[in-house]
C-alpha atoms as a PDB file:
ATOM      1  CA  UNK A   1      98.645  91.532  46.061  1.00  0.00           C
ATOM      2  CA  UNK A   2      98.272  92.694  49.744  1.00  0.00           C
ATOM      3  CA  UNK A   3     100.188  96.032  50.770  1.00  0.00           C
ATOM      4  CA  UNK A   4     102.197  95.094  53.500  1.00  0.00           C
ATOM      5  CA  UNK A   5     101.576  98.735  54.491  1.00  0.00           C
ATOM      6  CA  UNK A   6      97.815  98.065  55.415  1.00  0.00           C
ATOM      7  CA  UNK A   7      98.816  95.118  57.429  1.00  0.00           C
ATOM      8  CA  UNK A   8      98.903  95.442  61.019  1.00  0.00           C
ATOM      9  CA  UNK A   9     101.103  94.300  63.345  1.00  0.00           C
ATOM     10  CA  UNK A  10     100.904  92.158  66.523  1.00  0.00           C
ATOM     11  CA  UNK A  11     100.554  95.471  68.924  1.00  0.00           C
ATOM     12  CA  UNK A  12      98.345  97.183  66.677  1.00  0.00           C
ATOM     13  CA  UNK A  13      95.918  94.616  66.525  1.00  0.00           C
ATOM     14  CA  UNK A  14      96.076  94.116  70.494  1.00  0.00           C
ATOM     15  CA  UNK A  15      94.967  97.791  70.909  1.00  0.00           C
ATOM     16  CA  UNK A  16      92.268  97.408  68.867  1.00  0.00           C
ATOM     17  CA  UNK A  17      90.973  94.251  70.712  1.00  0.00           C
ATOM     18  CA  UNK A  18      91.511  96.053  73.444  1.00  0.00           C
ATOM     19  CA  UNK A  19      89.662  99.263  72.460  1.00  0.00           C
ATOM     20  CA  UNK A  20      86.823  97.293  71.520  1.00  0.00           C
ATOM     21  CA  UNK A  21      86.903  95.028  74.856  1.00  0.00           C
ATOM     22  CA  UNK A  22      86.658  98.637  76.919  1.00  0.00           C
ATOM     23  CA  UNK A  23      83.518  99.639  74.788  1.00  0.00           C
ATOM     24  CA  UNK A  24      82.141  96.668  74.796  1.00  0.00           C
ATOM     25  CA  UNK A  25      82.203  96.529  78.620  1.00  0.00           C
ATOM     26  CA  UNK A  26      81.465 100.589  79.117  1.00  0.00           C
ATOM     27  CA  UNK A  27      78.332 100.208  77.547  1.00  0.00           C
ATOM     28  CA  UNK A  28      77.390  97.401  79.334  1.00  0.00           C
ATOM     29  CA  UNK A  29      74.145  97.954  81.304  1.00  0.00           C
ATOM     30  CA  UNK A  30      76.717  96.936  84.277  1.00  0.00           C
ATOM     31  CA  UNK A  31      79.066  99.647  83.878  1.00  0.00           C
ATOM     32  CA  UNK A  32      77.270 101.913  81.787  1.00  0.00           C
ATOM     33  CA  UNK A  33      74.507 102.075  83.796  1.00  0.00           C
ATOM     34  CA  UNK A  34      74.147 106.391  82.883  1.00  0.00           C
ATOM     35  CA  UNK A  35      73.636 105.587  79.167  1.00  0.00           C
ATOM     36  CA  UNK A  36      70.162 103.533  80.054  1.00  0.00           C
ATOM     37  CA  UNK A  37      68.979 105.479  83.104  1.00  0.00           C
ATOM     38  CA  UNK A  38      66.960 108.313  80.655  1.00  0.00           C
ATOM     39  CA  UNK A  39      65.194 105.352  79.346  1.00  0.00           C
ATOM     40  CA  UNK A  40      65.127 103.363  82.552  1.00  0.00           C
ATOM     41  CA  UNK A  41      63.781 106.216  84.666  1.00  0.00           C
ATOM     42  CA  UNK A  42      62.455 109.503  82.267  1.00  0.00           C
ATOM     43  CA  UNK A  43      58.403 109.341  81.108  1.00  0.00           C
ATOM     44  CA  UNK A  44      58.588 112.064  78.505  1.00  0.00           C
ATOM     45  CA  UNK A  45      54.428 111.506  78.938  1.00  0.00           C
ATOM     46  CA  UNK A  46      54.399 112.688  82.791  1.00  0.00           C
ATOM     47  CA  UNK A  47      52.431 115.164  83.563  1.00  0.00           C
ATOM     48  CA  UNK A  48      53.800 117.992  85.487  1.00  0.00           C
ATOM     49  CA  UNK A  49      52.938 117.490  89.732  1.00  0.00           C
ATOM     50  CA  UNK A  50      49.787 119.556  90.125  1.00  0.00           C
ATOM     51  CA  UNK A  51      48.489 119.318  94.031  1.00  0.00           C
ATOM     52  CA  UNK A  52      45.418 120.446  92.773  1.00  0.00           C
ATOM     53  CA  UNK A  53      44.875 116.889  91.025  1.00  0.00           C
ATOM     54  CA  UNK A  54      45.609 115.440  94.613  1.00  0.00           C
ATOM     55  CA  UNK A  55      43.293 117.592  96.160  1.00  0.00           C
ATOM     56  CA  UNK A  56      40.150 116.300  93.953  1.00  0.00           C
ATOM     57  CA  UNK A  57      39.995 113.292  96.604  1.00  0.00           C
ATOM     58  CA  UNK A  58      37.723 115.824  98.828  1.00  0.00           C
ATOM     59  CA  UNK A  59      35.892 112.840 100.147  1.00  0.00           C
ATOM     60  CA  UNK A  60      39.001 111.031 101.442  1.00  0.00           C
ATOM     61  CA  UNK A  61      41.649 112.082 104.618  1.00  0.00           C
ATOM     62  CA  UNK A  62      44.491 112.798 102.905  1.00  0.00           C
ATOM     63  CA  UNK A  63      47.919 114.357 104.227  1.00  0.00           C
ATOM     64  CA  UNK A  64      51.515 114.574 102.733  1.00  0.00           C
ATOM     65  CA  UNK A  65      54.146 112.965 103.994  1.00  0.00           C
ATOM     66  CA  UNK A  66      58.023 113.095 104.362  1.00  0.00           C
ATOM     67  CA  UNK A  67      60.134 109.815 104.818  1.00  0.00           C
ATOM     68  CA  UNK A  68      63.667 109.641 105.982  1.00  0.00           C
ATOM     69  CA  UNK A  69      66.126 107.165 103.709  1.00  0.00           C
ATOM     70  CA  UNK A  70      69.319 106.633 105.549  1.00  0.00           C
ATOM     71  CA  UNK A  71      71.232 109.280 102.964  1.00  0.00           C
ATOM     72  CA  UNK A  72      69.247 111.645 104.783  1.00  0.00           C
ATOM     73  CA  UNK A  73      66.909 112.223 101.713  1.00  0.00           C
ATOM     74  CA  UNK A  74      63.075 112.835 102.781  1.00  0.00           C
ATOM     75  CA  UNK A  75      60.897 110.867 100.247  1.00  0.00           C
ATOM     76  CA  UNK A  76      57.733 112.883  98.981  1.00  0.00           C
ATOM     77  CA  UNK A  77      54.606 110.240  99.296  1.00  0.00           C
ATOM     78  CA  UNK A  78      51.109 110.425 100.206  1.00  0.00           C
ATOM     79  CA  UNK A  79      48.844 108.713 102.482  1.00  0.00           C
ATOM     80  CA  UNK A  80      45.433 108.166 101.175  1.00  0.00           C
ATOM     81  CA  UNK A  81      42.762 106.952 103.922  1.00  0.00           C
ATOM     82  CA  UNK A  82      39.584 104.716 102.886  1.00  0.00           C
ATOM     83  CA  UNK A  83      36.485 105.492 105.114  1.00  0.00           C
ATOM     84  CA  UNK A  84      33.095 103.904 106.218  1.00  0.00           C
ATOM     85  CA  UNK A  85      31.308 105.706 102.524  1.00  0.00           C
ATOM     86  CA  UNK A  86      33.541 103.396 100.570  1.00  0.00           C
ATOM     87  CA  UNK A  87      32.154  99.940  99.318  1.00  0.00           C
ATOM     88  CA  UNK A  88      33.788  97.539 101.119  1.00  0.00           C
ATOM     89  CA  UNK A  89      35.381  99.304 103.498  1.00  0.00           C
ATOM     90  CA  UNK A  90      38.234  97.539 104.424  1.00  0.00           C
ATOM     91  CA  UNK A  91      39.640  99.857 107.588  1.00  0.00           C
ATOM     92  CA  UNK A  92      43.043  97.919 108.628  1.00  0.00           C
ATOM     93  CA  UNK A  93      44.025  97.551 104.414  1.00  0.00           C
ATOM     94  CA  UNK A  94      46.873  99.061 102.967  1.00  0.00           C
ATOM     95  CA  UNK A  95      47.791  99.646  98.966  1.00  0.00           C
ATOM     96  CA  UNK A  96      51.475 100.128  99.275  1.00  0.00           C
ATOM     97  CA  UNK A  97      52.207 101.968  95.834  1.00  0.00           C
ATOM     98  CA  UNK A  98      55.503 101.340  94.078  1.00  0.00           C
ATOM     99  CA  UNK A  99      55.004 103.604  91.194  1.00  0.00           C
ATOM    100  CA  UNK A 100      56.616 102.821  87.804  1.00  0.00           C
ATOM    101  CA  UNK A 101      58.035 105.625  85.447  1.00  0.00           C
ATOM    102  CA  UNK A 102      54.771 107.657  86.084  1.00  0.00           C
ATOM    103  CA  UNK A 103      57.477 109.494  87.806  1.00  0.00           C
ATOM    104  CA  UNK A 104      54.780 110.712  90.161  1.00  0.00           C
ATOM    105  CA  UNK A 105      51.839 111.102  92.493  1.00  0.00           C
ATOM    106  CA  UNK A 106      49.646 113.052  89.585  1.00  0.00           C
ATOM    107  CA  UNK A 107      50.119 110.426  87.364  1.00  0.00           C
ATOM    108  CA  UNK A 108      48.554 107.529  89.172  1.00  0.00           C
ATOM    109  CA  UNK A 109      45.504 109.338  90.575  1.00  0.00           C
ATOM    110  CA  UNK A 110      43.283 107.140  88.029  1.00  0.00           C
ATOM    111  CA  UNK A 111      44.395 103.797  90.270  1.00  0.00           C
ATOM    112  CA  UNK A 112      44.443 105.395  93.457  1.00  0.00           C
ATOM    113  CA  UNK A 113      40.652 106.768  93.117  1.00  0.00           C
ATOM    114  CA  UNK A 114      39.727 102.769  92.563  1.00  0.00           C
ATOM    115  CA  UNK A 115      41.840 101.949  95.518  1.00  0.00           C
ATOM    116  CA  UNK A 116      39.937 104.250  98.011  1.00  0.00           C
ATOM    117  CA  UNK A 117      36.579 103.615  96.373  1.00  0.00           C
ATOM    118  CA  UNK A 118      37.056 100.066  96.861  1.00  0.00           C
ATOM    119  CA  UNK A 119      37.585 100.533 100.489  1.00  0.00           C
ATOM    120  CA  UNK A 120      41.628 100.129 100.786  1.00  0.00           C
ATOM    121  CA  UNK A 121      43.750 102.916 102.063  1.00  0.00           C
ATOM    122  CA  UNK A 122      47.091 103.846  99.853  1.00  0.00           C
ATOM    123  CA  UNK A 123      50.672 105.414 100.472  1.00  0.00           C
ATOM    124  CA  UNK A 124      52.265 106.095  97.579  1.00  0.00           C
ATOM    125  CA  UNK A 125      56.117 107.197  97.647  1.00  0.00           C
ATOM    126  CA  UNK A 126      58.386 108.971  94.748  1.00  0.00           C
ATOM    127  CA  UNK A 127      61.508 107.659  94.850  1.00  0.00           C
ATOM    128  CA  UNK A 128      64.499 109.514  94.888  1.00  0.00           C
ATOM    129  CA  UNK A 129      64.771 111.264  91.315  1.00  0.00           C
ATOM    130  CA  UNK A 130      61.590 111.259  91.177  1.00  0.00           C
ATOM    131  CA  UNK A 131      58.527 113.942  91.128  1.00  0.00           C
ATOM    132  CA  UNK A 132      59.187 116.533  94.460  1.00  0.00           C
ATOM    133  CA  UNK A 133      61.717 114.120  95.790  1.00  0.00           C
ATOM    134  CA  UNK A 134      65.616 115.079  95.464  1.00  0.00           C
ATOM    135  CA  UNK A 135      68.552 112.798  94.103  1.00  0.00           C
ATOM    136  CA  UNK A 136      69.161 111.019  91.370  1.00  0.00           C
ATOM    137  CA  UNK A 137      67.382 107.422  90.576  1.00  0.00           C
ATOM    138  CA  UNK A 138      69.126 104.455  90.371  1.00  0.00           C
ATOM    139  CA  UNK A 139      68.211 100.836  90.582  1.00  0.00           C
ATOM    140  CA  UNK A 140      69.534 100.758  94.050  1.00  0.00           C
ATOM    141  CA  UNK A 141      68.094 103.721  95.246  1.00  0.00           C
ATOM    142  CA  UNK A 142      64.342 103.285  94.080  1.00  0.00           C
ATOM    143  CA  UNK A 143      64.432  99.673  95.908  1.00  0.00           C
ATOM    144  CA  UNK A 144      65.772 100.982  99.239  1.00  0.00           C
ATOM    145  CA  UNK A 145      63.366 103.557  98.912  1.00  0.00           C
ATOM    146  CA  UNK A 146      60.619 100.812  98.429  1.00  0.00           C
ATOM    147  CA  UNK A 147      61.889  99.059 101.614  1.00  0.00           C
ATOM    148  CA  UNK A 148      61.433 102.347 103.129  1.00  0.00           C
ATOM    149  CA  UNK A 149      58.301 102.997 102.278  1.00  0.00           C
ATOM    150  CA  UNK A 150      56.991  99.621 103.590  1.00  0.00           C
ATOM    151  CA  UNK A 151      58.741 100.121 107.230  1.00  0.00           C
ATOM    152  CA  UNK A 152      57.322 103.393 107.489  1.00  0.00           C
ATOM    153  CA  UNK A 153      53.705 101.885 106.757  1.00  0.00           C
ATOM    154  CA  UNK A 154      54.411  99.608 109.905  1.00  0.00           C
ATOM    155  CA  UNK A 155      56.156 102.102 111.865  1.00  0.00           C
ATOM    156  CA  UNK A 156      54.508 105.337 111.365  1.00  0.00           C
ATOM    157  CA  UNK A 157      51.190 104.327 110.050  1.00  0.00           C
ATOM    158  CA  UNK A 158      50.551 101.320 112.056  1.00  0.00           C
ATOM    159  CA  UNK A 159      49.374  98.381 110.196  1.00  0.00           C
ATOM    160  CA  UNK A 160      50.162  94.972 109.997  1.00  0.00           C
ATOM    161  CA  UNK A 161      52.652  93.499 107.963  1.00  0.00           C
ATOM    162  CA  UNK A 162      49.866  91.006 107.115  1.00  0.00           C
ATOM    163  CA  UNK A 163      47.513  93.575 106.120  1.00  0.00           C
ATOM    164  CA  UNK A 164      49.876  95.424 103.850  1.00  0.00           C
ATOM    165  CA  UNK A 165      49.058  94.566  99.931  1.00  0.00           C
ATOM    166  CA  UNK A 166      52.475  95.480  97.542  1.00  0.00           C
ATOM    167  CA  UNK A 167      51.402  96.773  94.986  1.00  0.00           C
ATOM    168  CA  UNK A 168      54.019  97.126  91.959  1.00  0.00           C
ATOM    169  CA  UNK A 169      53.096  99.105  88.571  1.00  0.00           C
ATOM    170  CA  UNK A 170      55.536  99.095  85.346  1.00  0.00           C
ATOM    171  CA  UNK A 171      59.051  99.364  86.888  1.00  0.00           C
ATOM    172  CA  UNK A 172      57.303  99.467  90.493  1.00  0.00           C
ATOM    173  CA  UNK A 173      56.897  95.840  90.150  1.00  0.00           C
ATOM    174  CA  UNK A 174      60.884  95.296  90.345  1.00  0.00           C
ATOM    175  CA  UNK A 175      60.564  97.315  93.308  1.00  0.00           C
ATOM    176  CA  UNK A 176      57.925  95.300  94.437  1.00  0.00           C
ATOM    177  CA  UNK A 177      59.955  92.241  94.061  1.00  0.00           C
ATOM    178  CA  UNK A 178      62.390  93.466  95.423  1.00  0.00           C
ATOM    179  CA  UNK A 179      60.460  94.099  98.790  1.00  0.00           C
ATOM    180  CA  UNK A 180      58.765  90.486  99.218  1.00  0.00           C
ATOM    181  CA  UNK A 181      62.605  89.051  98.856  1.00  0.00           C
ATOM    182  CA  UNK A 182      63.521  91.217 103.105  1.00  0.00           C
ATOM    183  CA  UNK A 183      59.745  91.887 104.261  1.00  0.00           C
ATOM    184  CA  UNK A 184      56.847  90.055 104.622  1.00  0.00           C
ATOM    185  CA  UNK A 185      53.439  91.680 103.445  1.00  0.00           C
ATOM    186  CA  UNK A 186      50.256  89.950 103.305  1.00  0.00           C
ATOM    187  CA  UNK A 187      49.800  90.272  99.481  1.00  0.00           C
ATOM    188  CA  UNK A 188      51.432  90.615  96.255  1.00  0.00           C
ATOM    189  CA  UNK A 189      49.971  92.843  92.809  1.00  0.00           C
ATOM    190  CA  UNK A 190      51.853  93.325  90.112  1.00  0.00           C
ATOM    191  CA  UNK A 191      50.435  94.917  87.062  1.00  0.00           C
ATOM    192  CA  UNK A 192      52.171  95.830  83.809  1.00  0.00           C
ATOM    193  CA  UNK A 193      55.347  94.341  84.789  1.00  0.00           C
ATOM    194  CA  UNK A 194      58.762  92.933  83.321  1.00  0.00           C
ATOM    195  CA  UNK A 195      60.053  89.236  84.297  1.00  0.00           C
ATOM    196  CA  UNK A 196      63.544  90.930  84.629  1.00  0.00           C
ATOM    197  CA  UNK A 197      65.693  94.307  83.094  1.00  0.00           C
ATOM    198  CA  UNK A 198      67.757  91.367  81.399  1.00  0.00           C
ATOM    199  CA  UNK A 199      64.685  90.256  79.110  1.00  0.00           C
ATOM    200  CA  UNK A 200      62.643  93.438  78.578  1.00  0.00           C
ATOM    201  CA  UNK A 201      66.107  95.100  77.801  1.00  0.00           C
ATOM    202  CA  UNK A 202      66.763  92.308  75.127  1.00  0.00           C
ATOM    203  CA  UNK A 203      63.425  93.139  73.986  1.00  0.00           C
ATOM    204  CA  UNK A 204      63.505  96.683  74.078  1.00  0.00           C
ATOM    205  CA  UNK A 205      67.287  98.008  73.260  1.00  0.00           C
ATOM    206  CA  UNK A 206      69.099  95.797  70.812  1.00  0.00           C
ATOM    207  CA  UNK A 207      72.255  96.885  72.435  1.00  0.00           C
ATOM    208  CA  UNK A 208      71.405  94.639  75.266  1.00  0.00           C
ATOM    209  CA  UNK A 209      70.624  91.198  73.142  1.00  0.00           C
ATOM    210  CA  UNK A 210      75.026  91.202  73.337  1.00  0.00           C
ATOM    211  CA  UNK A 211      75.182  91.091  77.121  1.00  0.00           C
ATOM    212  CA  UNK A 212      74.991  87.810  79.085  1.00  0.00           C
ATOM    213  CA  UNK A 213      73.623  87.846  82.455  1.00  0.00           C
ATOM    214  CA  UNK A 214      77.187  88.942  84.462  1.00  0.00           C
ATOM    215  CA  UNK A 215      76.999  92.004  82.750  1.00  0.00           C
ATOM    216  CA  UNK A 216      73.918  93.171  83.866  1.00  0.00           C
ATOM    217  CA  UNK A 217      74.138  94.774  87.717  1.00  0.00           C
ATOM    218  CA  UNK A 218      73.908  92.476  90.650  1.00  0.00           C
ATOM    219  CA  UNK A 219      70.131  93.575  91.087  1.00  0.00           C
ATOM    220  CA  UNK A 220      68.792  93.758  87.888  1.00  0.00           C
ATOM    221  CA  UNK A 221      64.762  93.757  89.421  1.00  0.00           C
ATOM    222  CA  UNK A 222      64.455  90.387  88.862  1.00  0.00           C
ATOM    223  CA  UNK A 223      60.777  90.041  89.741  1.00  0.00           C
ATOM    224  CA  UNK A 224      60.394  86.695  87.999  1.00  0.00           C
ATOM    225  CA  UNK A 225      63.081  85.294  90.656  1.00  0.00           C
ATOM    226  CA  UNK A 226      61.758  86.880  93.443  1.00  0.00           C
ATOM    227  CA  UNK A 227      58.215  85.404  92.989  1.00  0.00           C
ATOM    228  CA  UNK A 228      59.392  82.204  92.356  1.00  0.00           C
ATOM    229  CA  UNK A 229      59.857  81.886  96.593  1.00  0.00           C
ATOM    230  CA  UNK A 230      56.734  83.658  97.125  1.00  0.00           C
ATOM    231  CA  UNK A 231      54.243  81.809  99.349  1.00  0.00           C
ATOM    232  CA  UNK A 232      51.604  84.227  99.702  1.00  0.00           C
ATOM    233  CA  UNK A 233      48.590  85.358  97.770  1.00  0.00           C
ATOM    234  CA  UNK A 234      49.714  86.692  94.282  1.00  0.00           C
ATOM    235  CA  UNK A 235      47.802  88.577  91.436  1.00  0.00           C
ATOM    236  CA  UNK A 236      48.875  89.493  88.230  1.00  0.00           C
ATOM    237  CA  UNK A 237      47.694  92.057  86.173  1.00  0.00           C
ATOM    238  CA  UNK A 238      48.314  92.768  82.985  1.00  0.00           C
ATOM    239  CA  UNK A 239      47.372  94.481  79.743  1.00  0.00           C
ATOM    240  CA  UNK A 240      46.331  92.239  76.285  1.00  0.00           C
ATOM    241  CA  UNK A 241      47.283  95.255  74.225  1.00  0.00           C
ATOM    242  CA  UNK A 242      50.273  96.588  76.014  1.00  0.00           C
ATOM    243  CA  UNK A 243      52.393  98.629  74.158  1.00  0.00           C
ATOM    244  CA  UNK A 244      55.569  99.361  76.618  1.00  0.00           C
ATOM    245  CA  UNK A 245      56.193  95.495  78.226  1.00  0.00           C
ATOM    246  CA  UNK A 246      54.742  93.026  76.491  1.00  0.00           C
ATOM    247  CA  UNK A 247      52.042  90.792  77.590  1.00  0.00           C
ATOM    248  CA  UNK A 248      54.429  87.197  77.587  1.00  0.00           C
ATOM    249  CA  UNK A 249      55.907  88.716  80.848  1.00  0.00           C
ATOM    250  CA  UNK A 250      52.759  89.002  83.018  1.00  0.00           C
ATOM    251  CA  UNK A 251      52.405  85.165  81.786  1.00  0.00           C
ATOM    252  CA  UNK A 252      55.713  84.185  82.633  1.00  0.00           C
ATOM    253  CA  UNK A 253      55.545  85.739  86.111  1.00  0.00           C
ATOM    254  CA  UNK A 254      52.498  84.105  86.577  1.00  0.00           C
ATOM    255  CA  UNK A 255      53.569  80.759  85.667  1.00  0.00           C
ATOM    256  CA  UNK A 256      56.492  81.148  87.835  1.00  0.00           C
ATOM    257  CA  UNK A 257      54.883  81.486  91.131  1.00  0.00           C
ATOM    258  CA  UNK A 258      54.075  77.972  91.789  1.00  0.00           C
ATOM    259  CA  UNK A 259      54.799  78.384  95.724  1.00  0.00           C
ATOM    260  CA  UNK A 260      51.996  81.053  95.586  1.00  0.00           C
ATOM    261  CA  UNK A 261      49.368  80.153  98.634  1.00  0.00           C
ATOM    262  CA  UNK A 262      46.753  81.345  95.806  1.00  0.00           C
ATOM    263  CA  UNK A 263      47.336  82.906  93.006  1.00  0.00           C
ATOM    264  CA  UNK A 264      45.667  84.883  89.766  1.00  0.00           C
ATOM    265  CA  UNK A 265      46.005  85.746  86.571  1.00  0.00           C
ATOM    266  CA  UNK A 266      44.269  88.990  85.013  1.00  0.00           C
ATOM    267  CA  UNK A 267      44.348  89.640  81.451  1.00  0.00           C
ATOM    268  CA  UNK A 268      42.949  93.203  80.270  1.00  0.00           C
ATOM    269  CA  UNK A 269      41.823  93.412  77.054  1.00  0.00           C
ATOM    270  CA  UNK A 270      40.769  96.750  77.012  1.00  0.00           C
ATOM    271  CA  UNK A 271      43.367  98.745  78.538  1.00  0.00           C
ATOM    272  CA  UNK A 272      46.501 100.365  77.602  1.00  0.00           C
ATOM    273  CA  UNK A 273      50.089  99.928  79.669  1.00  0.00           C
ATOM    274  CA  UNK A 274      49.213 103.196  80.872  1.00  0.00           C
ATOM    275  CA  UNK A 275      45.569 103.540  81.781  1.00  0.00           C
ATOM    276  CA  UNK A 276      42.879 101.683  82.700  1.00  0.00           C
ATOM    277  CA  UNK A 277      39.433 103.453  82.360  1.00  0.00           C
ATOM    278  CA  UNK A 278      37.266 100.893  80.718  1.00  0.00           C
ATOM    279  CA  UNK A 279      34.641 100.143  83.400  1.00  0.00           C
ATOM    280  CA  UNK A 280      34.600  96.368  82.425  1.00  0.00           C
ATOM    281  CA  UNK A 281      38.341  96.250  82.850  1.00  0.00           C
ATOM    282  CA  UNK A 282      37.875  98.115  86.649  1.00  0.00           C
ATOM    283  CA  UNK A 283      35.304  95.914  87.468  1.00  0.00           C
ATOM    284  CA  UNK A 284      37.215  92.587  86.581  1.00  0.00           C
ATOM    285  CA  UNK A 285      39.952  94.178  88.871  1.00  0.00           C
ATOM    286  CA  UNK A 286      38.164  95.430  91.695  1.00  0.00           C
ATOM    287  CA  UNK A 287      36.831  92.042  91.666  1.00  0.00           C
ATOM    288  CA  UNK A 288      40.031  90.149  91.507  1.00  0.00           C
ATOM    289  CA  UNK A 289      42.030  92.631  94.410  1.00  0.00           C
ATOM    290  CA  UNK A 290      39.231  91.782  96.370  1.00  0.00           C
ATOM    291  CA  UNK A 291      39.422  88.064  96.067  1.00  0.00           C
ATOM    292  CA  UNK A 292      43.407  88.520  96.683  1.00  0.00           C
ATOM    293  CA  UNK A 293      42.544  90.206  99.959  1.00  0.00           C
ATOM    294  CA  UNK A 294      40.295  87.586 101.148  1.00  0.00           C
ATOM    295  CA  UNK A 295      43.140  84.913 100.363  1.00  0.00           C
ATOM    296  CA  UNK A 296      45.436  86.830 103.011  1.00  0.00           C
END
């Protein structure tokens, strides 16, 4: 026999509908965007910014530079310079560095010492939030900052759209994507990078497998969109054994760039998400940024 007591009535079960409709959309990674951004933008793994680690490149002109974002924030970065020692010395090259959630300059030093030795020069930027740069990260802000980054290359530093190779690591290559879609650079490398937030958040946070599309923000680094439109030289990078995005979404960014001018893929199979050390795994992608370069 059902207790008419435990029944509810017409208002009561509105408010509940209606409390669960307000969670539902709070947590959405549209609205909710503070209950993902530890995840989204925190390395528990960084290592703390040590200038000393900067100043092992002894061999290479180096400075530190400040860039002004319209909020009036000044961006930490630094400007790496190739010389006439390196192999390959390719003077009028630029690496532009969107870092991933390294969080920092001392993180990347590994990829930046096979930049320079290679020949290529590299400015590398912390976005707001991140390592000696002020604010607080958000998709927004780490894109603009991106932009930045790139106009102060052709601005301040002088080179050539068309000599500029974006380089995007991790969640740098939504930034990267993001980039290609209002400025023209000669190149495109993306390593170790997600399609969009909407899959590798499926993937990753099982919250996320209940949100359709329109609940995700209006720029949710959809690199796999961006490339599609791409005509320019494009290589991707990514790791067989990678731990943090999985491998699928190098393929399916590759496979999506079908207006590519000439394009690459790169599989490493002995590298991490992380690092690459192995010298066959260095070689194979010295070889490949170098062939990217000559497409330009």
């Amino acid at each position: 026999m059902i207790n008419i007591n435990h029944v509810m009535d017409a208002p009561q079960v509105g408010g509940l509908v209606l409390l669960v409709l307000v969670v539902y959309i709070g947590a959405s990674p549209r609205f909710g965007q503070e209950l993902y951004r530890r995840r989204l933008f925190t390395d528990k793994e960084a290592r703390p910014s040590q200038p000393d680690l900067v100043e092992q490149f002894a061999w290479s002109k180096k400075r530190r530079v400040e860039i002004s974002t319209d909020g009036g924030v000044k961006l930490n970065a630094w400007f790496f310079q190739s010389n006439e020692f390196s192999a390959g010395w390719r003077k009028d090259h630029l690496i532009l560095y969107c870092i991933g959630r390294c969080s920092k300059v001392s993180n990347c030093l590994e990829e930046i010492k096979i930049f320079l030795e290679s020949g290529y020069s590299v400015l590398i930027t912390e976005y707001r939030g991140f390592g000696e740069t002020p604010g607080n990260p958000s998709i927004e802000t780490i894109c603009e900052d991106g932009l930045v980054a790139f106009d102060y290359a052709v601005e301040e530093l002088k080179y050539s759209c068309e000599n500029i190779v974006v380089f995007g690591e991790s969640l740098g290559g939504g930034v990267a994507g993001y980039i290609i879609r209002y400025r023209k650079p000669g190149a495109l490398l993306l390593k170790n990078t997600f399609t969009s937030l909407k899959e590798i958040g499926s993937e990753t946070v099982p919250l996320c497998r209940i949100y359709p599309r329109a609940m995700y923000p209006d720029n949710h680094l959809n690199t796999r969109e961006a490339i599609r439109q791409w005509d320019g030289p494009l290589l991707v990078v990514h790791a067989v054994n990678d731990e943090t995005i999985a491998f699928h979404h190098g393929v399916r960014l590759f496979e999506t760039a079908l207006q590519a001018k000439w394009r690459r893929f790169l599989d490493l199979p002995r590298s991490s998400h992380r690092f690459m050390l192995d010298p066959v795994d260095i070689s194979a992608f010295v070889r490949e940024l170098n062939h990217l370069t000559q497409a330009i």
